[in-house]
C-alpha atoms as a PDB file:
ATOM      1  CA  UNK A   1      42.141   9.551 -78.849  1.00  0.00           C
ATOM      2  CA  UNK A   2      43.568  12.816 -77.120  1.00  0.00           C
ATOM      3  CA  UNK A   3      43.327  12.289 -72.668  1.00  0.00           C
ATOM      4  CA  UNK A   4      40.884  15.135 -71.105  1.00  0.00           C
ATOM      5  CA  UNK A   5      41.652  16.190 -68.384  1.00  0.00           C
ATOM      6  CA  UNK A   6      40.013  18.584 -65.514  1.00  0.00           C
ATOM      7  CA  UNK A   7      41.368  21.009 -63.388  1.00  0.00           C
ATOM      8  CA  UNK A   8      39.320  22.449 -60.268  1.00  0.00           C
ATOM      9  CA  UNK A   9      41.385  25.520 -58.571  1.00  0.00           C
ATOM     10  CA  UNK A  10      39.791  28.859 -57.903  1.00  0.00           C
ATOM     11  CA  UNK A  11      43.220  30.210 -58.135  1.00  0.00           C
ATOM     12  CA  UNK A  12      43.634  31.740 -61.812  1.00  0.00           C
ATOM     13  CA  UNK A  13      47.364  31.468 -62.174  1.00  0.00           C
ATOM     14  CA  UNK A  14      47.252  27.962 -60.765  1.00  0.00           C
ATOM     15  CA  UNK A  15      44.650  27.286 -63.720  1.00  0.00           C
ATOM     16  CA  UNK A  16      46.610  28.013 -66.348  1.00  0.00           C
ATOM     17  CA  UNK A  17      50.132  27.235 -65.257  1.00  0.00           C
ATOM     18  CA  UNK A  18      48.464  23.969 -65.015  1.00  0.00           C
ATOM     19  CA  UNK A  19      46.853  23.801 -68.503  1.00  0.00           C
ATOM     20  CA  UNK A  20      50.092  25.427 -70.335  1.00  0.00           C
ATOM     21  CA  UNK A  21      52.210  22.235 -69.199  1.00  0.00           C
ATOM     22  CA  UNK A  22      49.317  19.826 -69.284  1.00  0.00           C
ATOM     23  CA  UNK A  23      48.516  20.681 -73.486  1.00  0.00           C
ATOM     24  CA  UNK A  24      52.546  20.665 -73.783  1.00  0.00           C
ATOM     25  CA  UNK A  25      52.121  17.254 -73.224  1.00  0.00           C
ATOM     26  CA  UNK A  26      49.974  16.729 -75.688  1.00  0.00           C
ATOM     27  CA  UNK A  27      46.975  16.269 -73.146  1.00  0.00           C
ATOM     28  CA  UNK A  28      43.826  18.472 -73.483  1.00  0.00           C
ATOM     29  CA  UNK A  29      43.252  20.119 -70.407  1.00  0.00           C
ATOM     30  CA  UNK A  30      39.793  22.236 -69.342  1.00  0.00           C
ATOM     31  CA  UNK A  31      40.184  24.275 -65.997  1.00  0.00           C
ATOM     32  CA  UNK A  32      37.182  25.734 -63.626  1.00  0.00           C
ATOM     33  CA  UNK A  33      37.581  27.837 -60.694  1.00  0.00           C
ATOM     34  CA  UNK A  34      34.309  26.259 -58.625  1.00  0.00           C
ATOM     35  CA  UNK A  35      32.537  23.048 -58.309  1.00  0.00           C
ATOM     36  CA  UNK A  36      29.452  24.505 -59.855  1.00  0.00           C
ATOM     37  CA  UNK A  37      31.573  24.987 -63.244  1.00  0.00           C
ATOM     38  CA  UNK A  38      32.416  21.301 -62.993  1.00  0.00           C
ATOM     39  CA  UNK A  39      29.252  19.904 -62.149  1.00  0.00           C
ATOM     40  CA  UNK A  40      27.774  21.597 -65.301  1.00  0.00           C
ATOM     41  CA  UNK A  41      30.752  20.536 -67.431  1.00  0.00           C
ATOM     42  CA  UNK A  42      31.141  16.849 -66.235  1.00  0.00           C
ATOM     43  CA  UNK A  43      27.588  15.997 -66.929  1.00  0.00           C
ATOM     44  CA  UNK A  44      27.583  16.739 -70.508  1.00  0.00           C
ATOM     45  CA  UNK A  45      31.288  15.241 -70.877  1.00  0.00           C
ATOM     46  CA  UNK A  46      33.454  13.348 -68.413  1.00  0.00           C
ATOM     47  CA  UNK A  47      37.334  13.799 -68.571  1.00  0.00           C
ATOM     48  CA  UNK A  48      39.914  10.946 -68.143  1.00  0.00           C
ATOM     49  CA  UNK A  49      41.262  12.231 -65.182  1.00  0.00           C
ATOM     50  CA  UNK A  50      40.559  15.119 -62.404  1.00  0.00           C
ATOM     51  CA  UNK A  51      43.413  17.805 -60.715  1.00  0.00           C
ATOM     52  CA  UNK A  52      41.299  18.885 -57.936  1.00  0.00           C
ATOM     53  CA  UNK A  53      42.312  21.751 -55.331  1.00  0.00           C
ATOM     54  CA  UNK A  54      40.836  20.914 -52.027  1.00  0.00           C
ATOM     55  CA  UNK A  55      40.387  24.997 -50.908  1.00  0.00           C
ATOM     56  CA  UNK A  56      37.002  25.668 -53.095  1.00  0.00           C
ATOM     57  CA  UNK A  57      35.262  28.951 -52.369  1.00  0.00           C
ATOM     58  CA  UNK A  58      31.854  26.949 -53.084  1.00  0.00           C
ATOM     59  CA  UNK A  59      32.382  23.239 -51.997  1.00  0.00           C
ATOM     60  CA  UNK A  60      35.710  21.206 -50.056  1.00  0.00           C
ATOM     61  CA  UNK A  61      37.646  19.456 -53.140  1.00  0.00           C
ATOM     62  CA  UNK A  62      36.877  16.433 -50.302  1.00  0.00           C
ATOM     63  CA  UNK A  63      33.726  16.446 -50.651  1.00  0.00           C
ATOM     64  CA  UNK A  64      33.767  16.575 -54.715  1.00  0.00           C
ATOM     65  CA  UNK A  65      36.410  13.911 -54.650  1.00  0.00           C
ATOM     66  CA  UNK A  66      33.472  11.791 -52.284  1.00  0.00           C
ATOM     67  CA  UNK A  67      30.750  12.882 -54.832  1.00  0.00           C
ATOM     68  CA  UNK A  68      32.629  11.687 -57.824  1.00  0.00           C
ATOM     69  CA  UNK A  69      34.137   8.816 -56.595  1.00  0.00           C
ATOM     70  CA  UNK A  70      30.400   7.483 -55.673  1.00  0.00           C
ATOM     71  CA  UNK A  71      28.532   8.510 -58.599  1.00  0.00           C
ATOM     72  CA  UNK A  72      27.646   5.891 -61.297  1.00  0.00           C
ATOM     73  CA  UNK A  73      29.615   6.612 -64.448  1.00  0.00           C
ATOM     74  CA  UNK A  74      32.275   8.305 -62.851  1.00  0.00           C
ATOM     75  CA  UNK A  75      33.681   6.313 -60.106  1.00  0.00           C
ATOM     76  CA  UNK A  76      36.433   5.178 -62.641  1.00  0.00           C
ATOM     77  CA  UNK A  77      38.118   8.814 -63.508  1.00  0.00           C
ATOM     78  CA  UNK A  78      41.594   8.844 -61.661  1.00  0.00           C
ATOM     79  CA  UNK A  79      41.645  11.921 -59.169  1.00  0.00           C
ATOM     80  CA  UNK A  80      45.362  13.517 -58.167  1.00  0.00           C
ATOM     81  CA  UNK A  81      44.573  16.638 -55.586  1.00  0.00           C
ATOM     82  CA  UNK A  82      46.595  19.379 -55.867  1.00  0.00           C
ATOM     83  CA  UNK A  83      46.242  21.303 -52.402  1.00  0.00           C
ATOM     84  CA  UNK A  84      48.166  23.828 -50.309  1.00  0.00           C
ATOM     85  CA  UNK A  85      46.999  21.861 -47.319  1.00  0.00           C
ATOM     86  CA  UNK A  86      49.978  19.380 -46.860  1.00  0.00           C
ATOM     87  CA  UNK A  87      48.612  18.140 -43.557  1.00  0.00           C
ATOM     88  CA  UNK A  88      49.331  13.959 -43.145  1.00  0.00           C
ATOM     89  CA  UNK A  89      45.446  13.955 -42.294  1.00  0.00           C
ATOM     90  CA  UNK A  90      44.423  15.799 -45.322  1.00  0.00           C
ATOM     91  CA  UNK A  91      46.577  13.692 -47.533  1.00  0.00           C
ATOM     92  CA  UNK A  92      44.812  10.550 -45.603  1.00  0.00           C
ATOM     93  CA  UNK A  93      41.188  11.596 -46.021  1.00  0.00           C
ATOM     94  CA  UNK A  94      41.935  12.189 -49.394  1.00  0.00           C
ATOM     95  CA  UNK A  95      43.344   8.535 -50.355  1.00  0.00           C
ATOM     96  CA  UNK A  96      41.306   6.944 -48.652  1.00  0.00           C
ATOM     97  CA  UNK A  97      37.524   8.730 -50.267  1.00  0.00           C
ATOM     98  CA  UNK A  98      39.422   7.218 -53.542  1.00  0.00           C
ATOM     99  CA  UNK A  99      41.729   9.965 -54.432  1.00  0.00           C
ATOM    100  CA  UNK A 100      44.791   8.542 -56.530  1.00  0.00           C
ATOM    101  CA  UNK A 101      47.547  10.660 -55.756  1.00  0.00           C
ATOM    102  CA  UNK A 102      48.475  14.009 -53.727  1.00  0.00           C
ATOM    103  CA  UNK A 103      50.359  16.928 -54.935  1.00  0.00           C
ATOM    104  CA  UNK A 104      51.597  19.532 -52.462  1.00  0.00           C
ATOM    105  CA  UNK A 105      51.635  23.325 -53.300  1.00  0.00           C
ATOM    106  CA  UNK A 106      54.097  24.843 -54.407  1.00  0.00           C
ATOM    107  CA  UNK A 107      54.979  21.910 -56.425  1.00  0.00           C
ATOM    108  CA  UNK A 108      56.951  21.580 -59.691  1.00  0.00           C
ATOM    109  CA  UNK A 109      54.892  21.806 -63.194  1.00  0.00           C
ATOM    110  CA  UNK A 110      57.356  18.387 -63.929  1.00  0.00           C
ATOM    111  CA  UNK A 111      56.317  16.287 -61.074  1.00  0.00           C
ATOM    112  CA  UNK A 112      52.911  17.040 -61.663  1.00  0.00           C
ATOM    113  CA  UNK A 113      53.236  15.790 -65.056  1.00  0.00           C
ATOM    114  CA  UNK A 114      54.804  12.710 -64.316  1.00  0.00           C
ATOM    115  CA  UNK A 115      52.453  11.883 -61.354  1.00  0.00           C
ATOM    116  CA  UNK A 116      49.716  12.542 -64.499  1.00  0.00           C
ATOM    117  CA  UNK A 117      51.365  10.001 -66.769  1.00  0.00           C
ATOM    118  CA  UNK A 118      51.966   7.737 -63.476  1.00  0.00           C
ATOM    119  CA  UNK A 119      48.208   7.909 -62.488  1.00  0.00           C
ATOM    120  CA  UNK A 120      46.866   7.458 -66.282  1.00  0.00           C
ATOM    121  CA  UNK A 121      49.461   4.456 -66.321  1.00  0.00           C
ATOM    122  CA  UNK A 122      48.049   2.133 -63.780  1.00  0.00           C
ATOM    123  CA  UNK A 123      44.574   3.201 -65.096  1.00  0.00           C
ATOM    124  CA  UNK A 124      45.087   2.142 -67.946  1.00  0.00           C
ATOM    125  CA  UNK A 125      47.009  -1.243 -66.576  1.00  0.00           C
ATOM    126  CA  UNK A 126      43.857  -1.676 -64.342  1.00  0.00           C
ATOM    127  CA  UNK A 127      41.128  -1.586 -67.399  1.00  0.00           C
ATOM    128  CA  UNK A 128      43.100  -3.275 -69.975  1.00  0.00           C
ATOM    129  CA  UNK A 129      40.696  -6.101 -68.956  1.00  0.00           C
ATOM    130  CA  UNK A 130      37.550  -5.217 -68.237  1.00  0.00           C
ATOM    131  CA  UNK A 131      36.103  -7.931 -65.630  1.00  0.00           C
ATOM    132  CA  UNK A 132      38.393 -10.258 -63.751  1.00  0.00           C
ATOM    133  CA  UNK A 133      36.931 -13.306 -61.615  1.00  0.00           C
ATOM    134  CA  UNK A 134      37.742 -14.491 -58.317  1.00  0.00           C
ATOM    135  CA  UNK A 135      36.816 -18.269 -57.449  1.00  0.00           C
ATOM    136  CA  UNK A 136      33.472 -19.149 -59.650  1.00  0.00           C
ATOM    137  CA  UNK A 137      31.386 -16.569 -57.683  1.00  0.00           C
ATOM    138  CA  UNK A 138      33.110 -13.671 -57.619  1.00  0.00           C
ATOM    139  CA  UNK A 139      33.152 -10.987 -60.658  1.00  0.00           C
ATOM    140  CA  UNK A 140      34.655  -7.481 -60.588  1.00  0.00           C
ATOM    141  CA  UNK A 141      33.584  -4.984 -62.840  1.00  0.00           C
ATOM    142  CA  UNK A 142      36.695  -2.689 -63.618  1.00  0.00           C
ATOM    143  CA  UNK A 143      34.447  -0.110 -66.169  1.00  0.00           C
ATOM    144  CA  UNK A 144      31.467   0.361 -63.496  1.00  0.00           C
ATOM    145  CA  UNK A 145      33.761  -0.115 -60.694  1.00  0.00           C
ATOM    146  CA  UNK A 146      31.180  -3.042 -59.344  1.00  0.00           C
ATOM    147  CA  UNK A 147      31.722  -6.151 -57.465  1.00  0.00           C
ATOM    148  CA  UNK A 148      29.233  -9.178 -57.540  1.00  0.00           C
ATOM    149  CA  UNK A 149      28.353 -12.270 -55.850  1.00  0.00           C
ATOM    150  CA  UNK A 150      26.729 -14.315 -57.746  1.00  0.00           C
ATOM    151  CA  UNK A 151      23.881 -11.635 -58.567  1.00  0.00           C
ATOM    152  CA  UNK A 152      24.214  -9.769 -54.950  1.00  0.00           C
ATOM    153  CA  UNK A 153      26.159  -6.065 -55.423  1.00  0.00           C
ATOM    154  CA  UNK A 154      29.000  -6.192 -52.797  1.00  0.00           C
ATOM    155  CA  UNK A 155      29.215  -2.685 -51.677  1.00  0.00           C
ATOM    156  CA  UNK A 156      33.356  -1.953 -51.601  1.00  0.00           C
ATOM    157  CA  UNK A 157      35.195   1.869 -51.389  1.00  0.00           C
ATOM    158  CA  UNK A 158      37.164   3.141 -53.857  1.00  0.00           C
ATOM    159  CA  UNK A 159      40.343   1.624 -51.416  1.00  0.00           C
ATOM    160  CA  UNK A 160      38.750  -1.774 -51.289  1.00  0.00           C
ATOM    161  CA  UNK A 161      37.704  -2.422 -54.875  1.00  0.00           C
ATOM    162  CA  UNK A 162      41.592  -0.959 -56.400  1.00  0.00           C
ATOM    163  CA  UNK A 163      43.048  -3.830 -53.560  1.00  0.00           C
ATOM    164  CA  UNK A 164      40.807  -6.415 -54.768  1.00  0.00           C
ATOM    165  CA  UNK A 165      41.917  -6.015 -58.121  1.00  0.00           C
ATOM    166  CA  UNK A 166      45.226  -5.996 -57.797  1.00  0.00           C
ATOM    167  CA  UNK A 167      45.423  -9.059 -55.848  1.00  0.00           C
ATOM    168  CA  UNK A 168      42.815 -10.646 -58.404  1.00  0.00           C
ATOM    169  CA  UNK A 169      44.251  -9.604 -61.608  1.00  0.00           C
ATOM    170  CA  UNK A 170      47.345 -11.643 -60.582  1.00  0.00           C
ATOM    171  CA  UNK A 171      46.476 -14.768 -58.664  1.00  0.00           C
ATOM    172  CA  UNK A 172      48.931 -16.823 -56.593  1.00  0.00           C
ATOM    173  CA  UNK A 173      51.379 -13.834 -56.603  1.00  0.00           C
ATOM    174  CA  UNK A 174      51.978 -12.363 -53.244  1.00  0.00           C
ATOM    175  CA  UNK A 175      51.779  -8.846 -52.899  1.00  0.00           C
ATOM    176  CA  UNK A 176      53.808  -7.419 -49.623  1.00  0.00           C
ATOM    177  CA  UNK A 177      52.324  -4.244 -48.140  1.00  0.00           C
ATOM    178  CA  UNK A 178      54.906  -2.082 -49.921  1.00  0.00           C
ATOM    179  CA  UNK A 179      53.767  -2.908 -53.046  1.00  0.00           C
ATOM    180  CA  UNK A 180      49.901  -2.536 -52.105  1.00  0.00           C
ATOM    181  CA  UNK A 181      50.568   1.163 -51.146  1.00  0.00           C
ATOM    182  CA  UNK A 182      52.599   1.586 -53.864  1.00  0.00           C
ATOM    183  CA  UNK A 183      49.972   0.500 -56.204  1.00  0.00           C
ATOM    184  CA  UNK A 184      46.983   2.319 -54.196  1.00  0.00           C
ATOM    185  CA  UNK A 185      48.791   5.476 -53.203  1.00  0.00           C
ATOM    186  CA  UNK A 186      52.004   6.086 -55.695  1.00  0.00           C
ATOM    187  CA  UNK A 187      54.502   8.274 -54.107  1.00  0.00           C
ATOM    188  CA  UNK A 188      51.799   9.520 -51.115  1.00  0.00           C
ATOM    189  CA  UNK A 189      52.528   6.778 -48.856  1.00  0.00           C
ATOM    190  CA  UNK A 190      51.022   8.890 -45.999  1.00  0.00           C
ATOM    191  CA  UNK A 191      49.972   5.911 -44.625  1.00  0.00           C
ATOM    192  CA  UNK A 192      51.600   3.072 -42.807  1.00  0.00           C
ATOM    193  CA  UNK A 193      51.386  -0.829 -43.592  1.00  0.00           C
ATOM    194  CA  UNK A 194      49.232  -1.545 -41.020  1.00  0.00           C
ATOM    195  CA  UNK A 195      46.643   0.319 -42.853  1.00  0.00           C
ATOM    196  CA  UNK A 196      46.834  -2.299 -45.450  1.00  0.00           C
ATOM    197  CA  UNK A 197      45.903  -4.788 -42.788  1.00  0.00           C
ATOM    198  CA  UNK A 198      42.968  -3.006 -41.807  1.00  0.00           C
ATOM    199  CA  UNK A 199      41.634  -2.440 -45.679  1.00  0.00           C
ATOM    200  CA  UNK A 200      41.757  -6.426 -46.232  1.00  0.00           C
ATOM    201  CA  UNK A 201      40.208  -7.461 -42.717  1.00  0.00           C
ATOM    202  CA  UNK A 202      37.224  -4.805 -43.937  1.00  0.00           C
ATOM    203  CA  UNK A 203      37.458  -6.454 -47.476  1.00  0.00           C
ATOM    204  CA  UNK A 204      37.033  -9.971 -46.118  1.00  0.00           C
ATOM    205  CA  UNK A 205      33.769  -9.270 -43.711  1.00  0.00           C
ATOM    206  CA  UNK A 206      32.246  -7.503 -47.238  1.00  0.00           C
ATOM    207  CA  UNK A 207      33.215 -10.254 -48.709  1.00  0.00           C
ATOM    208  CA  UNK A 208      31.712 -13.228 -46.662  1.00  0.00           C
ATOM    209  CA  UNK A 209      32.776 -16.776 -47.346  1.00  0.00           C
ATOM    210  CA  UNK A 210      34.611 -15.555 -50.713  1.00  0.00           C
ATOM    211  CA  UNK A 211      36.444 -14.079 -47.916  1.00  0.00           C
ATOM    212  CA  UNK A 212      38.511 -17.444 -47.943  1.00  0.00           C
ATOM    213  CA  UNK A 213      40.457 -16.506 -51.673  1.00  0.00           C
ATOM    214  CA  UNK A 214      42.449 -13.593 -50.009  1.00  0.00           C
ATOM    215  CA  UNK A 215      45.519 -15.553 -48.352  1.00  0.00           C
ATOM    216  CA  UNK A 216      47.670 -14.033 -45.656  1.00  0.00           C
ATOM    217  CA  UNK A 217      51.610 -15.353 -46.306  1.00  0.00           C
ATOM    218  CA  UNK A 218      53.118 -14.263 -43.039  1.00  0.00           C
ATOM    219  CA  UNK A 219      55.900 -12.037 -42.586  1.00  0.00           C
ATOM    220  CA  UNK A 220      55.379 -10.459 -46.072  1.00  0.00           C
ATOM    221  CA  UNK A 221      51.567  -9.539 -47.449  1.00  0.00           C
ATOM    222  CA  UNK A 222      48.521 -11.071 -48.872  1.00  0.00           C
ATOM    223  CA  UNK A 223      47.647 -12.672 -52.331  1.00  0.00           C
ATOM    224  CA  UNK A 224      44.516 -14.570 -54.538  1.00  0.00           C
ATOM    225  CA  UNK A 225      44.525 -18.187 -54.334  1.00  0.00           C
ATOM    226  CA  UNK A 226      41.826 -20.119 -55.622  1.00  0.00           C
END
């Protein structure tokens, strides 16, 4: 099956320099130059991943990333923005609403590609099962992006959920902080490791007494033991 893929920029040439290298890749790519474009477009048919500007004449590509990141059905489709604002705050905000990667402007047509193929990589490495287990109360949903208790819906962010499946997909291994913001953030480490702390103390209050899987190993990270 061919890989759709969006593109939001209200910039024209940005549009289709981006398409040109996206369908010489053998993706199919589909660009619009508002939100209102998208909207219409992603409810009849959702791509497999979403190059979002964040400069919108209509809408910030923040507040699209937030919309589409919390809307059932299409929490799951991997977001890289593509922004002229290369601000350490911007880049921030935009990992942590659930954005999956960051691209500067200018930026090369090459990178972009291979931070595509990166992004559509772990995806895929994510969903290749679709539910993993944590304990025997503990199930997360890696299609509808849901995490359950027993039968109560733990509420997680975008952040939270991709940190509790890493860890979960691979029990007993332990995962330092590098390779947590490697896995949540690629290349756009704008953060620092003692952001990872503060995801997994937030993870562990949502998470109550299942709380007591996630294991800190001092000195080097955190990891799933049952």
């Amino acid at each position: 099956m061919p890989i759709h893929i969006y593109i939001v920029d209200d910039e024209p040439d940005i549009l289709e320099l981006v398409t040109v290298h996206l369908e010489q890749n053998g993706f199919v790519a589909k660009g619009f130059l508002n939100s209102r474009e998208f909207y219409q477009a992603i409810e009849k048919s959702k791509p497999d991943l979403l190059i979002l500007d964040l400069m919108l004449p209509d809408e910030d590509g923040l507040e699209i990333c937030k919309n589409v990141k919390q809307k059932d059905g299409m929490s799951h489709i991997p977001i890289i923005i593509l922004s002229a604002k290369g601000e350490e705050s911007d880049k921030v905000v935009g990992l942590e609403l659930g954005a999956d990667d960051y691209v500067t402007k200018p930026f090369s047509p090459r990178e972009l590609i291979a931070r595509v193929k990166a992004v559509l990589r772990r995806q895929g490495e994510k969903t290749e099962s679709k539910r993993l287990f944590m304990g025997d109360d503990v199930t997360i949903d890696l299609k509808r992006y849901e995490v359950t208790i027993g039968d109560e819906k733990v509420n997680l962010t975008p952040t939270e959920f991709k940190l509790l499946s890493l860890m979960s997909a691979k029990k007993g291994m332990v995962f330092s902080r590098e390779q947590i913001l490697d896995y949540l953030w690629g290349s756009e480490k704008a953060v620092i490791d003692r952001t990872v702390d503060m995801h997994v103390k937030n993870l562990r209050k949502k998470l109550g007494d299942s709380a007591r899987y996630i294991k800190n190993v001092r000195g080097i990270g955190y990891k799933i033991e049952e």
